[in-house]
Structures are given as C-alpha cells and as structure tokens.
Protein backbone atom coordinates (compact mmCIF):
# COMPACT_ATOMS: atom_id res chain seq x y z
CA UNK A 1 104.30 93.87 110.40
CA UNK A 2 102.85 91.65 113.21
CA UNK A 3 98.70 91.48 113.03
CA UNK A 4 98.77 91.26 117.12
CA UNK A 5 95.57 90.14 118.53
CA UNK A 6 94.61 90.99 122.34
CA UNK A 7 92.82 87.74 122.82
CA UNK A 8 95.96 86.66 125.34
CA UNK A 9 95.67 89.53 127.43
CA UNK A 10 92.84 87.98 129.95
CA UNK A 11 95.57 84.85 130.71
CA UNK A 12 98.83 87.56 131.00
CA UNK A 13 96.50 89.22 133.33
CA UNK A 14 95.83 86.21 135.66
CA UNK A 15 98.81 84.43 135.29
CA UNK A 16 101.01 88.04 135.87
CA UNK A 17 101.28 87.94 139.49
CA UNK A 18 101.94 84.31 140.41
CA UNK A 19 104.44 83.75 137.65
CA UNK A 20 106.24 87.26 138.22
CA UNK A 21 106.03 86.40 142.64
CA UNK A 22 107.92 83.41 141.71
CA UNK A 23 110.28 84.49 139.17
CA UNK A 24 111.30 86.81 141.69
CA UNK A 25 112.89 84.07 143.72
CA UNK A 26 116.08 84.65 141.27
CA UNK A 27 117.29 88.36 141.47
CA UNK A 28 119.78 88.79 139.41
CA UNK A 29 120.18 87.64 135.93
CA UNK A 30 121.33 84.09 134.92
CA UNK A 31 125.16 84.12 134.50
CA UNK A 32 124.89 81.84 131.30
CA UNK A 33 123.46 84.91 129.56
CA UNK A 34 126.81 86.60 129.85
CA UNK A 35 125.51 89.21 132.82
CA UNK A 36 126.69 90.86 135.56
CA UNK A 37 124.12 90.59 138.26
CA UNK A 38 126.12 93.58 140.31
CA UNK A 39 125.91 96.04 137.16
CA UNK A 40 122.20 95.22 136.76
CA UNK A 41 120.82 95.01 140.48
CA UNK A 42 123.19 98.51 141.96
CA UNK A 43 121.20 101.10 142.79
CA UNK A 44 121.14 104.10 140.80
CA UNK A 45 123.25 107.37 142.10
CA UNK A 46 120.33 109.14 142.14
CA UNK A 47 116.57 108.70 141.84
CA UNK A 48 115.62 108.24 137.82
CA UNK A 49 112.48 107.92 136.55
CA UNK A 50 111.65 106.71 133.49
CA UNK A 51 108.46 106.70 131.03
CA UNK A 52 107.85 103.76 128.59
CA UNK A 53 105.87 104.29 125.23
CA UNK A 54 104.19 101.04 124.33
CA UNK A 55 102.68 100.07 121.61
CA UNK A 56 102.31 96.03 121.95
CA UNK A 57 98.97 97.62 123.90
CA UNK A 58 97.74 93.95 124.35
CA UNK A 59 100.61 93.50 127.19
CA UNK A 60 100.22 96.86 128.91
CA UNK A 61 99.67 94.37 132.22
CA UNK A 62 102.97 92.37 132.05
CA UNK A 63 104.66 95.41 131.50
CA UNK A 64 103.77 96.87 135.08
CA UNK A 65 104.36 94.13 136.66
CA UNK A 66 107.90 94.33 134.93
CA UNK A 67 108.59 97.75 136.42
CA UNK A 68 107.62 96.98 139.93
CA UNK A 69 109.92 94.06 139.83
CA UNK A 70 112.71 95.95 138.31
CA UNK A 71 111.98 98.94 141.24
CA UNK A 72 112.21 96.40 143.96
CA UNK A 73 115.54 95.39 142.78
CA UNK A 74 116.63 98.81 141.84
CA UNK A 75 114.51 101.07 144.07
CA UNK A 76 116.50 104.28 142.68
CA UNK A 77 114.18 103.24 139.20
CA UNK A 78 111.01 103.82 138.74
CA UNK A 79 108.97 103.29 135.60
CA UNK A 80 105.89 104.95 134.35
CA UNK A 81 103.67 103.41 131.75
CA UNK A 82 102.70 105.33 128.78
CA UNK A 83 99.60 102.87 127.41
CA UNK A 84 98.32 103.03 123.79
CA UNK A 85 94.83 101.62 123.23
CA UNK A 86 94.82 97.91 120.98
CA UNK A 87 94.91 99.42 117.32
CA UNK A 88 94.39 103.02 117.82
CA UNK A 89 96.12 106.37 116.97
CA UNK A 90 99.31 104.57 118.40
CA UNK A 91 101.35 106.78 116.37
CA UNK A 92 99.43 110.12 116.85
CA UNK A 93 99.78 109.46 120.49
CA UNK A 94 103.55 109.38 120.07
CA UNK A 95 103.69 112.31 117.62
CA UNK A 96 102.05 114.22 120.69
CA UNK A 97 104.63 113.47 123.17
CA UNK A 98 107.28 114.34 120.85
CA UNK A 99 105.47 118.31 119.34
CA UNK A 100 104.90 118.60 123.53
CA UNK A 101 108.76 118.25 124.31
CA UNK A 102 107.82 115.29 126.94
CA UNK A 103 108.85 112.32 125.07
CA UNK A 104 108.74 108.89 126.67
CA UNK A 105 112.29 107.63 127.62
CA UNK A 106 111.64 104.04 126.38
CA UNK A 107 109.56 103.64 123.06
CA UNK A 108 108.43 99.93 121.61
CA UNK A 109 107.67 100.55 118.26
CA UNK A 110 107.78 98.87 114.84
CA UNK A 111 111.11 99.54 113.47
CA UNK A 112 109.58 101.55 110.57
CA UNK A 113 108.60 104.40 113.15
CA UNK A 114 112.14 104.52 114.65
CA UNK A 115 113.58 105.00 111.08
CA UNK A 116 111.08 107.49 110.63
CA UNK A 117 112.33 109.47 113.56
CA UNK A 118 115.69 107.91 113.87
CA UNK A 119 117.29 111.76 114.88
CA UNK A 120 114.79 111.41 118.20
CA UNK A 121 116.48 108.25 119.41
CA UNK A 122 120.00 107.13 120.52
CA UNK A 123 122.71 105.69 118.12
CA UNK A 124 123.28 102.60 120.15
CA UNK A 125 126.68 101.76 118.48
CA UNK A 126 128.33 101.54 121.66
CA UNK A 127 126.21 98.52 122.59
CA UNK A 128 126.22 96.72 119.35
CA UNK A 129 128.65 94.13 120.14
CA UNK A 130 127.52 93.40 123.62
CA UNK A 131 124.14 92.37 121.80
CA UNK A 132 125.67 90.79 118.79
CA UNK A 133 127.10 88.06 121.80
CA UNK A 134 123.78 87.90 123.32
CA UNK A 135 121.35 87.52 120.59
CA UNK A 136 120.94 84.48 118.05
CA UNK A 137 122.65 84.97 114.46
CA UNK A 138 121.39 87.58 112.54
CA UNK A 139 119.36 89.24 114.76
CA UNK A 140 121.07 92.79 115.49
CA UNK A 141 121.42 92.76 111.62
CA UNK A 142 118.45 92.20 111.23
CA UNK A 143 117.26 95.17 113.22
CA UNK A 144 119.73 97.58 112.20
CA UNK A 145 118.08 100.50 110.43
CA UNK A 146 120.27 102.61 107.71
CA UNK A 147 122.97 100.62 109.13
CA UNK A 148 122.56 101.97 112.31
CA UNK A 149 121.51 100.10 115.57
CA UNK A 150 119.27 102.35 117.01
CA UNK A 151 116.44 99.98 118.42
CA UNK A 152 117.14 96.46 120.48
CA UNK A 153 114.92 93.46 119.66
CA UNK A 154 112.99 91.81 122.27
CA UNK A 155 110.34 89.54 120.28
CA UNK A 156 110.74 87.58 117.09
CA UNK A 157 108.69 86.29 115.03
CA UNK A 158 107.92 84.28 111.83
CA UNK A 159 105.09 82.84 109.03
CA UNK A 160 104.91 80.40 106.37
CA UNK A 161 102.83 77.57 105.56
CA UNK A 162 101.66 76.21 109.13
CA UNK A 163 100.93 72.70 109.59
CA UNK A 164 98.62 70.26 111.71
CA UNK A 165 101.26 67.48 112.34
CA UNK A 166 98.07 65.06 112.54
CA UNK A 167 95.97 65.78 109.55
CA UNK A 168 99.17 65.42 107.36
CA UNK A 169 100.71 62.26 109.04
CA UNK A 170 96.95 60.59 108.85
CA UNK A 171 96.61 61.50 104.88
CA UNK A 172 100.31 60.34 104.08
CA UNK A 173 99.86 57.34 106.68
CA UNK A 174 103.27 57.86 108.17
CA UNK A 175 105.98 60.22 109.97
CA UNK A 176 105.65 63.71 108.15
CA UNK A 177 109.59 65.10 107.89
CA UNK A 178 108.86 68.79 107.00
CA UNK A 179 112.22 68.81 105.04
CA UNK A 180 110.70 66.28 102.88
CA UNK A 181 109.29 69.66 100.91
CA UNK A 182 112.33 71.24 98.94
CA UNK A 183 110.11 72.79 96.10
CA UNK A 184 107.01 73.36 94.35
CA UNK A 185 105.85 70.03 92.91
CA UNK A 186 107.02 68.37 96.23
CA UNK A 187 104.20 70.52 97.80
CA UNK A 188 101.82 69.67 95.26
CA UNK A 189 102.44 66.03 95.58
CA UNK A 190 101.42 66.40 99.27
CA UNK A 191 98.31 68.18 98.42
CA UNK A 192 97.24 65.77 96.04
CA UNK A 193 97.53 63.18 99.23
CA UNK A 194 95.82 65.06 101.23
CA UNK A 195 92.94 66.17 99.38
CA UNK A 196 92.75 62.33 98.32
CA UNK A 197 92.41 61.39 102.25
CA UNK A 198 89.10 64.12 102.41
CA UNK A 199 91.03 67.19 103.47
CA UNK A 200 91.66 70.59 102.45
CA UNK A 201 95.16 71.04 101.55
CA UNK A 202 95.49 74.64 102.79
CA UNK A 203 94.12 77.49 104.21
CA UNK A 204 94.55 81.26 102.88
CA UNK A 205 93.63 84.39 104.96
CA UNK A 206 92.19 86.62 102.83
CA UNK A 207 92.69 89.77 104.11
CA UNK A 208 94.65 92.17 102.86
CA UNK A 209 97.55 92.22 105.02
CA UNK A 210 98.35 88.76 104.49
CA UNK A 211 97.80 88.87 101.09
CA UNK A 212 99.79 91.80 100.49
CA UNK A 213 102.63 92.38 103.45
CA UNK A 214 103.15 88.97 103.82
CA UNK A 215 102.63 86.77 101.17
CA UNK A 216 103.60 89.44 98.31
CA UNK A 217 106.26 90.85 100.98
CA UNK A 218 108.08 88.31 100.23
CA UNK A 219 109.01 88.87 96.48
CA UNK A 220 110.75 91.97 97.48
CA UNK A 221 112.72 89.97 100.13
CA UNK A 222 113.66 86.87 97.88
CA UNK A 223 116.05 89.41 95.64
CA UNK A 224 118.73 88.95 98.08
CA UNK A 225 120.06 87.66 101.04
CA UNK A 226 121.44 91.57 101.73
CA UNK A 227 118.47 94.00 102.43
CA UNK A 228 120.40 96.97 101.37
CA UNK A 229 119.86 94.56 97.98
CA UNK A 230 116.39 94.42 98.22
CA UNK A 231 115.97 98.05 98.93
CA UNK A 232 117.69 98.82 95.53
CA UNK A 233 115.26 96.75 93.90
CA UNK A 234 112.55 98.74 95.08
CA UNK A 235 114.12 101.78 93.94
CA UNK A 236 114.45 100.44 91.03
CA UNK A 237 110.78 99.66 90.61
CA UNK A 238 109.98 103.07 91.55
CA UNK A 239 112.10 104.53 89.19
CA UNK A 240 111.12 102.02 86.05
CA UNK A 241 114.37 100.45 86.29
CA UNK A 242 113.23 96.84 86.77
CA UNK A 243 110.12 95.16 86.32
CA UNK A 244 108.06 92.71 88.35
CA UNK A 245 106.39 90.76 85.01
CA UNK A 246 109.39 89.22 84.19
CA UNK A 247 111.56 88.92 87.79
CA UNK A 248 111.83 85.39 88.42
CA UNK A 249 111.41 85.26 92.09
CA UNK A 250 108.28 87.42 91.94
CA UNK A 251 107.16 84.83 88.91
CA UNK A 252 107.96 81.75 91.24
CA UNK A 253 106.03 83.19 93.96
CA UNK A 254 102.82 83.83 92.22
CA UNK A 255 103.34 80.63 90.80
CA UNK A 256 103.11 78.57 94.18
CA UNK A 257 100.26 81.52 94.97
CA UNK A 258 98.19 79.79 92.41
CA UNK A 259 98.57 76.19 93.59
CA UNK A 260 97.24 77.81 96.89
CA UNK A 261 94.57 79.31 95.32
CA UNK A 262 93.87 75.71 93.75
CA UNK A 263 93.83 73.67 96.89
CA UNK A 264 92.55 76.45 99.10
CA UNK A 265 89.63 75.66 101.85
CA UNK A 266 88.10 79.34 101.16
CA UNK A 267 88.21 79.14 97.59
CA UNK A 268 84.66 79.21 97.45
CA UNK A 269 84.60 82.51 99.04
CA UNK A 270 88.25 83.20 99.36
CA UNK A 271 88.26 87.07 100.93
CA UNK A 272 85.63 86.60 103.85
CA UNK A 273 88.78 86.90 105.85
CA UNK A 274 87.57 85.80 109.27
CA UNK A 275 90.97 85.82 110.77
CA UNK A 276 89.66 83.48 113.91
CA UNK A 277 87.40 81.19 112.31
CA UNK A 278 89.88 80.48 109.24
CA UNK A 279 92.94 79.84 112.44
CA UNK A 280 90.09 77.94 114.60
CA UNK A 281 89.45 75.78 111.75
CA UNK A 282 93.11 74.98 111.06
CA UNK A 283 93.38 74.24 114.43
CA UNK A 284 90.97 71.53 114.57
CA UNK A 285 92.17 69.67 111.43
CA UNK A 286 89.68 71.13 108.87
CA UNK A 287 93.04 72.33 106.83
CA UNK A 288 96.77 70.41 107.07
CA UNK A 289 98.37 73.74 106.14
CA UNK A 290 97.55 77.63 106.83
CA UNK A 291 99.85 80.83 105.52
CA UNK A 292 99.78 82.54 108.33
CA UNK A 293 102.86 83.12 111.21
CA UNK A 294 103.23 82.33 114.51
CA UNK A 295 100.98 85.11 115.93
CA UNK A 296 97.89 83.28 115.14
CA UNK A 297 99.03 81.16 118.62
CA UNK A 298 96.81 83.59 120.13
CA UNK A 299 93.67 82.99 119.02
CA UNK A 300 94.78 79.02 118.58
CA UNK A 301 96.40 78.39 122.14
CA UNK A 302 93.24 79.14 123.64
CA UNK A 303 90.95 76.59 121.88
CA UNK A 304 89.08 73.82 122.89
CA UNK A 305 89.36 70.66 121.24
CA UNK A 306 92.38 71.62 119.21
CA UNK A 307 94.87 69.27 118.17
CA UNK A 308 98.36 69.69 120.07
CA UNK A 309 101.08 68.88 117.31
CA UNK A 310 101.80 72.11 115.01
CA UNK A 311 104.96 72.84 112.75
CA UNK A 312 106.17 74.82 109.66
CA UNK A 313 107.25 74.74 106.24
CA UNK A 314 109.23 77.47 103.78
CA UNK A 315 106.77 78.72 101.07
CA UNK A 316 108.84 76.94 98.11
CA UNK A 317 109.02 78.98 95.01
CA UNK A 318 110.79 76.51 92.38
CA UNK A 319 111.39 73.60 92.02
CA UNK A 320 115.24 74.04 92.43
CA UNK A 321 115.87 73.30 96.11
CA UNK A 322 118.99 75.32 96.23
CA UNK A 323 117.12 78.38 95.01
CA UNK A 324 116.79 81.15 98.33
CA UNK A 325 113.43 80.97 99.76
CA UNK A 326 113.13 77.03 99.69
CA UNK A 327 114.56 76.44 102.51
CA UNK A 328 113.89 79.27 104.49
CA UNK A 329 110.93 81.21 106.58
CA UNK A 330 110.21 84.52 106.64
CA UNK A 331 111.14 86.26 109.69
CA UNK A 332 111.91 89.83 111.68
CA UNK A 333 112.01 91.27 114.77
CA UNK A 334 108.78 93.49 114.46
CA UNK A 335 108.94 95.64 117.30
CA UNK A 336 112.50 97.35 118.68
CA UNK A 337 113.07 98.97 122.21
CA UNK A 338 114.46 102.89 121.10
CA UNK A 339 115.81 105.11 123.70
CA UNK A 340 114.40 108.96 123.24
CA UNK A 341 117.42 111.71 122.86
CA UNK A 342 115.61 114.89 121.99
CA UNK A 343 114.45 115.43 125.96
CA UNK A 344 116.47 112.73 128.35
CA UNK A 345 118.70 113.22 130.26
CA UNK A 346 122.13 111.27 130.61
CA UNK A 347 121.06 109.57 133.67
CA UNK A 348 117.73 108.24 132.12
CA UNK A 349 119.41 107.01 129.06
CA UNK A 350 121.89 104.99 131.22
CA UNK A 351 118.97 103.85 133.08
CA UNK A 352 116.93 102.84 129.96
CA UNK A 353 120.45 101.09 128.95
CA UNK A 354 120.68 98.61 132.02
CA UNK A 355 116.79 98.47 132.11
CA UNK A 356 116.55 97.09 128.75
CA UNK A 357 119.42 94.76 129.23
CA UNK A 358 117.76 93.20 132.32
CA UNK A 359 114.45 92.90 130.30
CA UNK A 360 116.00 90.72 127.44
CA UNK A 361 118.14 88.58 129.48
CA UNK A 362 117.15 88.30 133.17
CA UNK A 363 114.99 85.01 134.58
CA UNK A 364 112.22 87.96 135.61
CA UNK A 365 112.44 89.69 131.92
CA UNK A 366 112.45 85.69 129.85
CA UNK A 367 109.94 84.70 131.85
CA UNK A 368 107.41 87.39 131.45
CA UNK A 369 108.08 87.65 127.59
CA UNK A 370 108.43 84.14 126.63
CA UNK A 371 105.82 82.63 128.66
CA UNK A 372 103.29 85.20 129.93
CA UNK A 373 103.00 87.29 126.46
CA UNK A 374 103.27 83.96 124.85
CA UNK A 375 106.62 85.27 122.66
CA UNK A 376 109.92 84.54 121.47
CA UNK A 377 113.19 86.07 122.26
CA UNK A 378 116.18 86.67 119.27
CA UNK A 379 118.56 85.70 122.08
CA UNK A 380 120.52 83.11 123.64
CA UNK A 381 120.38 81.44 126.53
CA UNK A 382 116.49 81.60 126.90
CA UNK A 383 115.73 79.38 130.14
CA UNK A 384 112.08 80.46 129.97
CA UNK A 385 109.28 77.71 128.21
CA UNK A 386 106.13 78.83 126.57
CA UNK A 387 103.63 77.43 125.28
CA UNK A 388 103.63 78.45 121.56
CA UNK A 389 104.76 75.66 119.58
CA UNK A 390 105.00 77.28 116.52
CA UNK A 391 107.30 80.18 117.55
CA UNK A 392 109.15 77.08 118.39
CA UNK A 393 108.98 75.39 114.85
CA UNK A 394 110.21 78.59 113.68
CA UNK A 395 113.04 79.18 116.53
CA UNK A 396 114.70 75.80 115.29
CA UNK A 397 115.08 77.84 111.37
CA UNK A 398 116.29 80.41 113.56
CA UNK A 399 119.25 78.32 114.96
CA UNK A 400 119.91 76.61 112.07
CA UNK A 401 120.46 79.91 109.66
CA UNK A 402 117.69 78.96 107.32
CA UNK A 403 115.55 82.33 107.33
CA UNK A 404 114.61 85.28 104.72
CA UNK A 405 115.49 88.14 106.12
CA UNK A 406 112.55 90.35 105.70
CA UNK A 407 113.88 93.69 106.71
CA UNK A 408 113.49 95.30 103.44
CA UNK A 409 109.58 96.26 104.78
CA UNK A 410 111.29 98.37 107.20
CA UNK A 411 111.66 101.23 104.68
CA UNK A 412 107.94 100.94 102.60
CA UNK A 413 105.49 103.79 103.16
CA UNK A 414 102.66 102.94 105.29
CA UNK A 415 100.24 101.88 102.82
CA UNK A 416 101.80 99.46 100.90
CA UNK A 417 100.30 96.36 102.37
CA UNK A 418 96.95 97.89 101.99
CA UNK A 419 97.25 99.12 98.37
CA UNK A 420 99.11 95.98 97.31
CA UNK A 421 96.82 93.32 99.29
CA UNK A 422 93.78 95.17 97.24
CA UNK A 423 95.44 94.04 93.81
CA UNK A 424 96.24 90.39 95.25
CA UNK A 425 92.42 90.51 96.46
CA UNK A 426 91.58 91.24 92.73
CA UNK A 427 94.16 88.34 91.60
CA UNK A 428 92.70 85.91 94.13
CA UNK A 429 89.19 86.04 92.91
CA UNK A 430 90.16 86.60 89.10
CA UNK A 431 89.28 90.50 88.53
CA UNK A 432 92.63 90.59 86.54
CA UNK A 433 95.46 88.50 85.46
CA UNK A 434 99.28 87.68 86.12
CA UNK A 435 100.13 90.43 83.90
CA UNK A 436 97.27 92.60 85.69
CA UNK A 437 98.73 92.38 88.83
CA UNK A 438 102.27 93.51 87.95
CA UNK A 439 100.66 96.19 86.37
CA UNK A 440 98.99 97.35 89.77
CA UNK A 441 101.90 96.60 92.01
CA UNK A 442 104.17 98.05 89.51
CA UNK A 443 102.13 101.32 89.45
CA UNK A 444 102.15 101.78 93.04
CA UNK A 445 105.78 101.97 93.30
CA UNK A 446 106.01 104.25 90.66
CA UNK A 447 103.82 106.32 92.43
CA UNK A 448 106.29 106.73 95.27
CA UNK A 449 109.11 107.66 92.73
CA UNK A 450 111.68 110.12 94.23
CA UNK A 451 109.86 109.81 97.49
C-alpha cells in the first residue's frame, strides 16, 4: 500500500559504495541477531545463480551492490537483477516471466501479488519459527497470507497524524507528550490551540490513495484486532450482511474525518493533491499535523530549511480511550521477499533461503536497508541508524504493541483505493453526504459479491 517516491534514489546512489566498502569490514552477521556466521558465509556445493524480481524500483542500486557483497562472501552465489521501471507495468513484467517458464528466483512484491499467485511460491512453514525469534512482535503474523507464511518481511512501515514537534510545543507553550491525545475532543482541544497561535492545525493529502486506502482503510481494520475478523466483515459487506451507515467504528472514523476537514490547511482547495508541496509545507511548520506515513521522509529528509523534530499520533476515533484505534497506528509490512517454486531448483531455493536470511539480519543487509534506502526493519537486533525519524516515532508503537494491524488490505481487489478514494473525494468537498458515502462504498463491495 506504500506510495514510494524515487526522490532518495540520487543519495542511495552516492552514498552505495562508501557505506557498503565499509560495512564490509564485518563479514559475517552480528551474533546478537541469533546467526550463524559459518551457515551464512560457506560456500555453496556448487555454483547457483539466482535472479531477483524487484519491484521497490527506486532501490534497484542498493540492491546490486547487495549481491556483489553477498558474492564476495559466498563466491559460489551470484545474483542477477531483474529491474522494474518506478511505477510501471511492474506486474505485467512479472506475469511475463511466469507465462515464459523463467521466473525470477527471488520476487519483492506487495503481499497482495504473492496471495494472488501463492501456488508459484514456497510454503515457508519450515522457517516460520526461526523468523518469529528474529522479528519484532507481530510481524510474521502480520505477513502471513491465508495463514500461510509464504513471503518474509524486510521493510515496515506506518501513517497517522504526523507532527512538527516545534509548531505544536510553540502554540501550547510547553513540552508536547503525544500520549496526551487519547480521543477525539482531546485532538480538538489541541487544534483549537493551535489555530489560536496562527497555525493550521492539519494537513490532508487529497489524493485518492490517501483518502481512500489509508484513511478509509482503516474502518475495515478497526473491526478487530484478528484480520481473519476483518476479512469477514468485508464479506459481509459484499454479501449485504452488514452495513457501513450504522457500524460504529466506520461512524467514529468519519467523525474525526470531519474535524480534519474543519481544521484542514487545503480546505480551500482540498483535492489539489500536490503530494510534495503539501509534505514540504508540513515540513517547514506551515501545518503541526499531516495524515500521511512515514514514506513521505523521502521527499521531507531532503529539504532545506526544514525543522528537525518530527513524531506521531494514533488517528483517535472516540472519545473512549480504551476503544481499539486510540492508541494505536496503522501499520504493515508492504512488501514480502517470496521464493519462486514453479521453475527453481532445490539448490536455488536453499540459496534464496540463506540469501534472504543474511539480507534481514547481517551488518551488510541492516545497513543498506535501514540507512541507505532510508527504511525500517520488523526485526530485532537492528544495529544500523537512519535518518528517518518518523519510521522511528512509529518503531517505538512497534515495540510497545500499540499498532492496528492493517493486513485485512492484503485480500481487496486492486481498485479499491481508487474507487473508494473517488467517493471520499466527493465527501471531502461536499458532492454528497454521510449517508452518501456509505451508499458508494457500500455499493462497491457489493459489486465484488461472490468474487
């Protein structure tokens, strides 16, 4: 569901080859991260090459640099890049390989294509509880699909409501505690400060994909804490069974939507949807607060004359503290590492195995995913620092338990965020109602009945 933007790629590139050069001081994996360095750095029996499929295209350049370091250390293993252009026929490009019987050992793709074509790729179950110990709570549930772990995680990420530590702290003339906000009104008390001090209170994206996957998403996710939960309740939708108009978590949620709407710096124009002038200008203090997730570090880290201090806040949707979604931000592992069965052979799968393992918990793997693509890693024992200070807002949720697990996207057709954002667009800039909007959303699902 990640919006990536390729605006890092000109610093991975430059930064690659010193950071990689001295990473590769360490060659074996750091024993706190429960390794064997002899497993990972022993030669293969036989020469084994592998092809990688990836679709984080903005990367393509850390990636290389990844192989050669793994072939110098395992010089039996060599890896091939398979690139995919920034946005483009990603998934045509991956159909092809798979109607041409050449399939790329090693795909990276968002978990919805692996459940797609879940009988192409390996049934990991074997390797389940060696990641369960490795990763941080919740994440290889998270990323199991039909109950089934058939991709690894290797980035995480998050959203909310962002905020400028200094635009806040200068309109409440004090120490901002972000638990301070346990519900609705408590937000709308800040506001109120903060538009009193000359500030807007918050920033929305217009665009349909945060409007609809993200910020709607979320009512599908707030049913449960169990996604197999929230997936019934969209079956039930489909099927007639239940109703958004009168579900109380979907009613909470467009509640706090229209105190956003209220205090909103675009509400003038609300969908121009200028995705780095609406983050630039959050940056810079023109908004305390900004739905949006930790991605937008990429067109933020790169600014001049920013401010330095950023953090996150739940989007509340009561004004019961103890109600789910309060307390927690949205998060998932967007992309998963899959491992092709339909053409590979036994030796390339065990390959891909110890590759991947090496890639999510080696000094050389950390360091080129945490601080040259400017991610964060679901796992433990991450030595590696980056620079994205909200993916580390969010990480400290992470550790403490206090997420909504937003899995249930995972199994939506393709469209949804499109067709859905459209009807939030119309609510946003009054073309219909409360009641309108249900309608829509409502209609959509029951257009995918028995699908």
């Amino acid at each position: 569901m990640k919006m990536t933007k390729g605006t890092a790629l000109a610093v991975c590139i430059m930064m690659v080859l010193l950071a990689l050069a001295a990473c590769s001081k360490s060659n074996t994996p750091s024993d706190s991260a429960g390794q064997s360095p002899e497993a990972q750095t022993k030669p293969s029996a036989k020469d084994v090459k592998l092809t990688f499929f990836n679709t984080s295209a903005e990367v393509n350049a850390v990636f290389e640099e990844l192989f050669k370091t793994y072939h110098a250390l395992n010089p039996n293993v060599t890896i091939e890049l398979i690139p995919t252009p920034i946005g483009g026929a990603q998934l045509e490009k991956f159909q092809s390989l798979l109607a041409s019987g050449k399939p790329a050992t090693i795909a990276n793709l968002d978990p919805g294509t692996i459940l797609q074509y879940k009988d192409k790729f390996m049934d990991l179950e074997a390797e389940k509880n060696k990641y369960v110990q490795l990763a941080k709570p919740g994440a290889i549930d998270g990323a199991l699909l039909d109950g089934k772990f058939l991709g690894i995680p290797w980035t995480a990420q998050g959203y909310g409501l962002l905020y400028n530590k200094r635009v806040v702290e200068e309109a409440i003339g004090g120490s901002f505690d972000p638990a301070s906000v346990k519900t609705r009104n408590d937000l709308e008390t800040l506001f109120k400060k903060i538009e009193a001090a000359g500030k807007a209170p918050v920033m929305i994206h217009g665009a349909d994909w945060s409007l609809g996957a993200h910020y709607l998403g979320m009512a599908y996710s707030l049913q449960s804490k169990s996604v197999e939960d929230n997936r019934k309740f969209v079956e039930d939708l489909k099927n007639g069974k239940a109703t958004l108009a009168g579900n109380p978590q979907f009613t909470g949620l467009m509640d706090t939507f229209d105190l956003l709407k209220t205090y909103n710096a675009r509400k003038k124009d609300p969908l121009v949807a200028d995705y780095n002038k609406d983050s630039a200008d959050f940056a810079k203090g023109n908004a305390a607060f900004y739905f949006m997730g930790d991605w937008t570090w990429a067109v933020i880290g790169t600014l001049e004359g920013r401010d330095k201090e950023f953090g996150i806040i739940p989007v509340p949707i009561s004004n019961n503290p103890a109600d789910y979604g309060n307390a927690q931000v949205a998060y998932s592992e967007p992309k998963l590492f899959a491992i092709d069965q339909s053409g590979s052979t036994p030796e390339q799968q065990a390959a891909a195995k110890a590759f991947l393992e090496w890639l999510v918990t080696s000094d050389q793997g950390q360091h080129a995913i945490v601080t040259q693509m400017g991610l964060s890693l679901p796992y433990k024992h991450v030595n590696a620092k980056g620079t994205n200070v909200i993916s580390d807002a969010i990480s400290s949720y992470v550790d403490r338990g206090q997420v909504l697990n937003i899995g249930v996207i995972n199994y939506f057709p393709q469209d949804y965020w499109s067709k859905t954002g459209a009807s939030m667009q119309k609510y946003m800039v009054g073309k219909i109602d409360r009641n309108g909007l249900a309608e829509e959303v409502q209609a959509y699902w029951k257009s995918y009945a028995g699908k």
